[in-house]
Protein backbone atom coordinates (compact mmCIF):
# COMPACT_ATOMS: atom_id res chain seq x y z
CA UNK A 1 -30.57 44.89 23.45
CA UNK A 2 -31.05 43.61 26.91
CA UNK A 3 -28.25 41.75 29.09
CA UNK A 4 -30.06 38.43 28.61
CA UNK A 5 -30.12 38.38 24.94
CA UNK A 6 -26.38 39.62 24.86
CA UNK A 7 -25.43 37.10 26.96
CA UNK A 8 -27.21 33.87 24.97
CA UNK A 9 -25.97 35.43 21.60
CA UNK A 10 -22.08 35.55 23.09
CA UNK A 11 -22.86 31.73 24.31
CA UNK A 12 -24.31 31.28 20.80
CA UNK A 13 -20.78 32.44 19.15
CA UNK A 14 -18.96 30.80 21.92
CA UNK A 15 -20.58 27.33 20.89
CA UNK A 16 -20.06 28.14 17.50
CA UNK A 17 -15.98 28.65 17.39
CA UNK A 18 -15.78 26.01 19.49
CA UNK A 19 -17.84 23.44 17.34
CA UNK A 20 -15.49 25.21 14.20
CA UNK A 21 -12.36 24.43 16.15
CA UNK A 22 -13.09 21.04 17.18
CA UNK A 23 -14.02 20.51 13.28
CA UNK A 24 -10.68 21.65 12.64
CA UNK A 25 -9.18 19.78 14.61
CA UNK A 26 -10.32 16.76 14.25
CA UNK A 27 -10.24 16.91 10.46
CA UNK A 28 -6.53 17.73 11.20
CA UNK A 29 -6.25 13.86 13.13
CA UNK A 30 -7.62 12.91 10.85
CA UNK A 31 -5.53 13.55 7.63
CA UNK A 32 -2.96 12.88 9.87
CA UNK A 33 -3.87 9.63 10.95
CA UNK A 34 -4.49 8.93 7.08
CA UNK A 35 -0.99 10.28 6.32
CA UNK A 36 0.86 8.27 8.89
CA UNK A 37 -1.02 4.97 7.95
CA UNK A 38 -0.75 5.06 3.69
CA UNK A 39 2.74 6.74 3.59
CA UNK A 40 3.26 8.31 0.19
CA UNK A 41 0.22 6.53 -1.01
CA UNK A 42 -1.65 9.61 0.84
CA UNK A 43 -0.71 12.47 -1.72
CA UNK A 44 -0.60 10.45 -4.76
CA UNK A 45 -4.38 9.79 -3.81
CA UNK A 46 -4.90 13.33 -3.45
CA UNK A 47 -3.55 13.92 -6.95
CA UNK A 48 -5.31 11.26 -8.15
CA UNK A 49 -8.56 12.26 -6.58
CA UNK A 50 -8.46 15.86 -7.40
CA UNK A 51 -8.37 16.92 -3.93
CA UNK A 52 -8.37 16.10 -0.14
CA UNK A 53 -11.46 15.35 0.41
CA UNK A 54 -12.20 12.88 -2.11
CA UNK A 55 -8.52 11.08 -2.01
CA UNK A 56 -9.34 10.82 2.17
CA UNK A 57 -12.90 9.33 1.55
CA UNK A 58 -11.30 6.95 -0.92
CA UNK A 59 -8.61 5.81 1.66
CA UNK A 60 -11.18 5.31 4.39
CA UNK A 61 -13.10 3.45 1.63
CA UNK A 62 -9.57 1.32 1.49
CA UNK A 63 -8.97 0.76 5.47
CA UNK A 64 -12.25 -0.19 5.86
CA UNK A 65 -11.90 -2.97 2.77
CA UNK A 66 -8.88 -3.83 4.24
CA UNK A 67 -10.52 -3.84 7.75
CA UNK A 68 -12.58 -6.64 6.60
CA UNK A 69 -10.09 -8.59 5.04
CA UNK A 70 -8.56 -12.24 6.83
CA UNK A 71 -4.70 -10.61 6.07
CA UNK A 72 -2.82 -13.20 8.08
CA UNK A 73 1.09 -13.92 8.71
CA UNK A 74 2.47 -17.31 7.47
CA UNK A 75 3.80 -20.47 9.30
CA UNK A 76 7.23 -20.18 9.11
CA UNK A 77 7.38 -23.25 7.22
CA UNK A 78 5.65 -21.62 4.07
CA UNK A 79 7.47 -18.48 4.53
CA UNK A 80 10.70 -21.19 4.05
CA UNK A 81 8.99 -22.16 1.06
CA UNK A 82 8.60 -18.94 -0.51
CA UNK A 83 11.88 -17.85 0.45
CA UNK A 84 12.98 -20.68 -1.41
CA UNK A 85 11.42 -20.15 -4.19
CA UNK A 86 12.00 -16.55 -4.43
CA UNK A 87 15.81 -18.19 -4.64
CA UNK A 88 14.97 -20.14 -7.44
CA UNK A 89 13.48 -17.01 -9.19
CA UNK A 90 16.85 -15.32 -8.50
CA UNK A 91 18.81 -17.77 -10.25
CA UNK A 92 16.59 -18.47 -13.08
CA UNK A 93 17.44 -14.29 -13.71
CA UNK A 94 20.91 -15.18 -15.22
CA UNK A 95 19.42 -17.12 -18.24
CA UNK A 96 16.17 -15.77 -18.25
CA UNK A 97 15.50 -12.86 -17.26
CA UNK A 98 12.04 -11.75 -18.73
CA UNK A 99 10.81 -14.78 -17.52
CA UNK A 100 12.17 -14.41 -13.89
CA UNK A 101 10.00 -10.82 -13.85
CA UNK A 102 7.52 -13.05 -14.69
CA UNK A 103 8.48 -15.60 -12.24
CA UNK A 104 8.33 -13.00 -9.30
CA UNK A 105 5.35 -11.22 -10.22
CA UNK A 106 3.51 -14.52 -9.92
CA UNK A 107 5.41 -15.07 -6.36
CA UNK A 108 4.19 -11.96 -5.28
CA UNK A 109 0.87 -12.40 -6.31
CA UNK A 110 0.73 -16.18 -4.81
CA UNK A 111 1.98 -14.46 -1.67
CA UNK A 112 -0.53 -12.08 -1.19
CA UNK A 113 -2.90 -14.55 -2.30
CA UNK A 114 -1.59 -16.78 0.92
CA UNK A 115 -1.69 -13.94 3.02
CA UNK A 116 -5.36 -12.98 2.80
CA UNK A 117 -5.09 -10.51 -0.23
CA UNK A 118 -7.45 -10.50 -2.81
CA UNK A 119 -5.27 -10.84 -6.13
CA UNK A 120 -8.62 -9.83 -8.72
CA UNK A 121 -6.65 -7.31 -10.68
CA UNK A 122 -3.53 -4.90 -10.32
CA UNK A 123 -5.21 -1.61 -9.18
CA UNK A 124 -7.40 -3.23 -6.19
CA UNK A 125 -4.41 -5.51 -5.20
CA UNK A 126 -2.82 -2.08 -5.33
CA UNK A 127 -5.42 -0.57 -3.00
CA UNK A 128 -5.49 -3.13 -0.74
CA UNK A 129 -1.93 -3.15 -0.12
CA UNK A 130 -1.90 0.51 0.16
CA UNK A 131 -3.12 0.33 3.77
CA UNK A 132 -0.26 -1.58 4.94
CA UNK A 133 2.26 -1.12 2.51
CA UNK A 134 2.17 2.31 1.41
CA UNK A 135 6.46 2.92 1.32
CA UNK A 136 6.57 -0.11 -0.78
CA UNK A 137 4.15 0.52 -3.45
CA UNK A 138 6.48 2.51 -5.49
CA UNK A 139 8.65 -0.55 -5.74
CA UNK A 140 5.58 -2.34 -6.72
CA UNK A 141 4.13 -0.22 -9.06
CA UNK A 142 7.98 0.21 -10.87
CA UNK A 143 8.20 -3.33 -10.77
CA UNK A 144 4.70 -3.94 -12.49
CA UNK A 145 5.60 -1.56 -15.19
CA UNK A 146 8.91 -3.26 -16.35
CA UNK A 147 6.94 -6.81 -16.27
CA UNK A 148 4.46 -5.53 -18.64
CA UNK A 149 6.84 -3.87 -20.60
CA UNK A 150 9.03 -7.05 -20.62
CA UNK A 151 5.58 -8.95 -21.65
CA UNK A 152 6.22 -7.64 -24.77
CA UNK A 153 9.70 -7.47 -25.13
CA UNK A 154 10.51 -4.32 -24.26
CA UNK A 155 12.22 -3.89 -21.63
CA UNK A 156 16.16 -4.00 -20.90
CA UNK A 157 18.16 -6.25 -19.31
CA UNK A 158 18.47 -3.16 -16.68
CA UNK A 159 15.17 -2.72 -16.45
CA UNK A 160 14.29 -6.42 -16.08
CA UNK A 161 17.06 -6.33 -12.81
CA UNK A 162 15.70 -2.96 -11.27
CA UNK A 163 11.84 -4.81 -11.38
CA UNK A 164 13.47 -7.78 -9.24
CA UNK A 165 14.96 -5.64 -7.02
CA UNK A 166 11.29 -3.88 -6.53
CA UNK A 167 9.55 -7.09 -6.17
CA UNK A 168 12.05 -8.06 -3.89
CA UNK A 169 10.90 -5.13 -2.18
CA UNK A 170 7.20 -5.97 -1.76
CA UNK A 171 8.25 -9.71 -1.08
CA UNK A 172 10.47 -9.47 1.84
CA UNK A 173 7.65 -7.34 3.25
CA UNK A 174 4.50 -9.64 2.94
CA UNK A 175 7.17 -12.84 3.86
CA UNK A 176 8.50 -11.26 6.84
CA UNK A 177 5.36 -9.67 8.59
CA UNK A 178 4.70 -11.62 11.89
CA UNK A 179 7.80 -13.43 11.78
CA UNK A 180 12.03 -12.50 11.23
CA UNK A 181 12.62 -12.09 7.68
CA UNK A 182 13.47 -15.43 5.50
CA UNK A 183 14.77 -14.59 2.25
CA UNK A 184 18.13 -14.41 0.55
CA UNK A 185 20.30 -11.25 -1.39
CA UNK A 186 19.19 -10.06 -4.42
C-alpha cells in the first residue's frame, strides 16, 4: 500500500470518528435539552413510547405544537378574577366537595383556555402543557383522576381534598406566569 493511499484512508477514519462523535454528542444536547425542558414528563414519554427515540420525536412533535401556539400571560385584572374565583371554588369545598373538583377542573380548563391552550380533550391539553409545565403534570394528572372518579361517586372526601390541592397546583402556575402570583391558601 503506498503512502498516499495510507494517508487518505487514515483521513477517511479520521472524518469518520469525528462525524460519530459529533453524532454523539449532539444527540447527547439534545436529550438533554429535552430533559431540562419537559421535567419528569421526559421519562414517562420514554416509557410510554417504548424507547428514546420515539418518546424524543414525540416531544419535539410537542415543542413544536406548542411553538405554534398564541400561549399568552393575563392582564392582571383577569388573573384577579380567577384568583377570585378559584376562592369561591375553595369555599364551595366545605359543602360540596365533588362539585368543587368539578368546579376547579373547569377553572383550570377556562384558564388554559384564556391563556392560549387548546382545551380539545385531556391527553392533548396534557401534551401541550407538558412543554411548559412538565413538574406540574403529576399534580394534574392526580387531580384529573380523583375528578373522574368523583364523577361517579367514588371518590373520598380525602381524595376529593388531595385533587384541589393538585389543581391548585397547575392553577397558581398558568395564573402567575408573566406576572407575581394572585391566589389565596388552599
Amino acid at each position: 500500500m503506498s503512502t498516499g493511499t495510507f494517508l487518505v484512508i487514515l483521513v477517511l477514519l479520521a472524518v469518520v470518528v469525528v462525524l460519530i462523535a459529533l453524532a454523539v454528542t449532539l444527540d447527547r444536547r439534545r436529550r438533554r435539552r429535552l430533559r431540562e425542558r419537559f421535567g419528569p414528563e421526559y421519562d414517562r414519554a420514554v416509557e410510554d413510547a417504548g424507547g428514546r427515540r420515539a418518546a424524543e420525536k414525540e416531544l419535539d412533535a410537542r415543542a413544536k405544537r406548542h411553538d405554534s401556539l398564541d400561549i399568552r400571560p393575563l392582564p392582571g385584572e383577569v388573573r384577579e378574577r380567577y384568583a377570585a374565583e378559584w376562592r369561591s371554588v375553595q369555599e364551595q369545598f366545605v359543602d360540596r366537595p365533588e362539585g368543587a373538583v368539578h368546579a376547579a377542573d373547569r377553572l383550570v380548563t377556562a384558564l388554559m383556555r384564556d391563556r392560549g391552550y387548546p382545551t380539545e380533550g385531556f391527553e392533548q391539553r396534557m401534551r401541550d402543557l407538558s412543554v411548559e409545565h412538565g413538574r406540574t403534570l403529576e399534580h394534574y394528572r392526580a387531580a384529573h383522576a380523583v375528578h373522574t372518579l368523583g364523577a361517579d361517586h367514588r371518590a373520598t372526601t380525602e381524595q376529593l381534598r388531595g385533587a384541589m390541592v393538585h389543581y391548585r397546583v397547575l392553577f397558581d402556575e398558568l395564573l402567575s406566569e408573566g406576572g407575581p402570583p394572585a391566589g389565596g391558601d388552599v
